[in-house]
Protein backbone atom coordinates (compact mmCIF):
# COMPACT_ATOMS: atom_id res chain seq x y z
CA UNK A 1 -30.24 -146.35 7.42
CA UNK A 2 -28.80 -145.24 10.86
CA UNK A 3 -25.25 -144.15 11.48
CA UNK A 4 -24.96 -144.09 14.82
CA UNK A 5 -22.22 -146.76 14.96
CA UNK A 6 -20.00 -145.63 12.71
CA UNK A 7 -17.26 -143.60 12.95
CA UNK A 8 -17.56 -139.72 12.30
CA UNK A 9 -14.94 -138.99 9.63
CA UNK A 10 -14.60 -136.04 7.36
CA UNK A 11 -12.96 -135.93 3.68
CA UNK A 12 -9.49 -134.92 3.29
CA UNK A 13 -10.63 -132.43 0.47
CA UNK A 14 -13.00 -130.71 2.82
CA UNK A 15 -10.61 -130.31 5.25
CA UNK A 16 -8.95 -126.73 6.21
CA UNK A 17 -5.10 -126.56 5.37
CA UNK A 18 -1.79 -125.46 6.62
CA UNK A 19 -0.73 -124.78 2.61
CA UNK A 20 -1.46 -125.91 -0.71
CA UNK A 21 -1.58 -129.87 -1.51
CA UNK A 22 0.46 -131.34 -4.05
CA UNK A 23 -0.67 -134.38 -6.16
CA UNK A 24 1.88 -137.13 -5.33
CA UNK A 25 1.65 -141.17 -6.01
CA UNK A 26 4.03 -143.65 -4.69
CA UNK A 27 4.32 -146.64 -2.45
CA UNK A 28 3.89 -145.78 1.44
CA UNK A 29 4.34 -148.04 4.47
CA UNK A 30 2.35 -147.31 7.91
CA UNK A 31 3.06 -149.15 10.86
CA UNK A 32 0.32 -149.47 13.00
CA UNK A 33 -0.52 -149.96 17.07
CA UNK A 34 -3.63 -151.98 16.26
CA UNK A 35 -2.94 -153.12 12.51
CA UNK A 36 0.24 -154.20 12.03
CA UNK A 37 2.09 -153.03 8.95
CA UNK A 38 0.12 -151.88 5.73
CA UNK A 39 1.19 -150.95 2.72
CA UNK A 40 -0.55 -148.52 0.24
CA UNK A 41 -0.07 -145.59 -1.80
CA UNK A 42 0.18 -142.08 -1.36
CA UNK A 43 -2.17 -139.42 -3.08
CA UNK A 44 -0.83 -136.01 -2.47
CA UNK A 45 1.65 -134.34 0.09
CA UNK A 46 1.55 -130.77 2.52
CA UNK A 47 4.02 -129.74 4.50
CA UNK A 48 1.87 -130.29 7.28
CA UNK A 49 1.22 -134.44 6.06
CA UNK A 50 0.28 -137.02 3.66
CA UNK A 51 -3.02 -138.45 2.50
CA UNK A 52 -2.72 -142.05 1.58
CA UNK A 53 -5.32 -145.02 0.00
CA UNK A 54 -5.26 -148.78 2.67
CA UNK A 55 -7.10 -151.59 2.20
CA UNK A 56 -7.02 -152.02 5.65
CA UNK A 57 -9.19 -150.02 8.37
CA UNK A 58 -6.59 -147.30 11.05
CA UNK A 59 -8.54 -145.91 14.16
CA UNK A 60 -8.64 -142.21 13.64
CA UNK A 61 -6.41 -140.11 15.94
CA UNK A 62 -4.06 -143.40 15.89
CA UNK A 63 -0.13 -142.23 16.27
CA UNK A 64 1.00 -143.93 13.05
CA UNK A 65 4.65 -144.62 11.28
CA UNK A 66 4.94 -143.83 7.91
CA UNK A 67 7.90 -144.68 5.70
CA UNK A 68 8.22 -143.33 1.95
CA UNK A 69 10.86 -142.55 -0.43
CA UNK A 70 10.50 -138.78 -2.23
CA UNK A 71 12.72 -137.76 -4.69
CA UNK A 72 15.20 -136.37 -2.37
CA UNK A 73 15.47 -138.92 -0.16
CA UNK A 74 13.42 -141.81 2.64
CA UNK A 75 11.37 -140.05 5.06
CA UNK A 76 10.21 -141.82 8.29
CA UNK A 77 7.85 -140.06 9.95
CA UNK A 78 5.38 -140.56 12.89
CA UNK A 79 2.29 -139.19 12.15
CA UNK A 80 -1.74 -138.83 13.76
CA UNK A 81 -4.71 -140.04 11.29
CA UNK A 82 -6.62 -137.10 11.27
CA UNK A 83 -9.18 -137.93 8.51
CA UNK A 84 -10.93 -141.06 6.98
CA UNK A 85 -13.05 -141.25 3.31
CA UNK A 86 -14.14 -144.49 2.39
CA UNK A 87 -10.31 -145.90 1.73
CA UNK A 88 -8.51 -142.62 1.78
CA UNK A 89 -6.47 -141.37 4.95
CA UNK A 90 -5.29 -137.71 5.89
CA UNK A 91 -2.33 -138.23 8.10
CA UNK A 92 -0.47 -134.88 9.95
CA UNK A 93 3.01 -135.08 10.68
CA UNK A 94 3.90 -134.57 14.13
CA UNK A 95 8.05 -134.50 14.31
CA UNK A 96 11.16 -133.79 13.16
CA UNK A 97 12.82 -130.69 12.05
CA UNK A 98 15.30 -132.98 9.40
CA UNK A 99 11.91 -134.71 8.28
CA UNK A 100 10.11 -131.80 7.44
CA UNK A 101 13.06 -129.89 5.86
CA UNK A 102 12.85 -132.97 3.29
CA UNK A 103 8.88 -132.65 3.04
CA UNK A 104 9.14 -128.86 2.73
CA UNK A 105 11.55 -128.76 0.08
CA UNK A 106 9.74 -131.48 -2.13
CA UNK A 107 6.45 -129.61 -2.08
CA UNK A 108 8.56 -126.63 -2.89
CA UNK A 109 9.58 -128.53 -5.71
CA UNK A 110 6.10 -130.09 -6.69
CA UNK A 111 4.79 -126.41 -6.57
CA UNK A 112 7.68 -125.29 -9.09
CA UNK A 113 6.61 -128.29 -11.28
CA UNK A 114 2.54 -127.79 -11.30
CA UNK A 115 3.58 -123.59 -11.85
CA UNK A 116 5.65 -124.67 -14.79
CA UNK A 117 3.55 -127.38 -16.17
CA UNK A 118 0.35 -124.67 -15.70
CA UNK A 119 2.48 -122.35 -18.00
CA UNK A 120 2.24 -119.44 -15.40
């Protein structure tokens, strides 16, 4: 079967990263040049961005909106899709010093958690 036509994506999980991922589900909103708004559900957070699950097909390297509520308050954030895996996006943040004090201190947090919950 060729796959010439399709698009050349890479996992998020085989990705390099900026720092440790942190398992996180909730409800996520990404507004969309090409697809209108879609809704879906986050699967774990960076300080650097966000990997989500759509139903819906985003153009990688797409400058994308996302909206989500973390436990310290509503982020909206413009971010790139970086990476594609069947149904599962890798978006990177790309702004916002206020933003990514919020993001930073909730992975701070998650990391506390997952140390704690490890028993380390």
């Amino acid at each position: 079967m060729s796959t010439q036509n399709q698009p050349a994506t890479r996992s998020v999980q085989d990705s390099p990263r900026c720092g440790p991922r942190f398992p996180l589900v909730l409800d996520i909103t990404v507004r969309t040049r090409t697809r209108g708004v879609l809704t879906g559900r986050t699967a774990d957070i960076s300080e650097s961005g966000i990997s989500a699950i759509l139903r819906i097909d985003v153009p990688l390297s797409e400058i994308v909106e996302l909206n989500f509520t973390l436990p310290i308050g509503h982020v909206k954030v413009h971010a790139i899709v970086r990476q594609r895996d069947c149904f599962r996006y890798g978006f990177q943040f790309l702004e916002s010093a206020a933003v990514q004090e919020v993001i930073r201190n909730t992975c701070r947090q998650l990391s506390v958690e997952q140390t704690l919950s490890a028993g380390l």
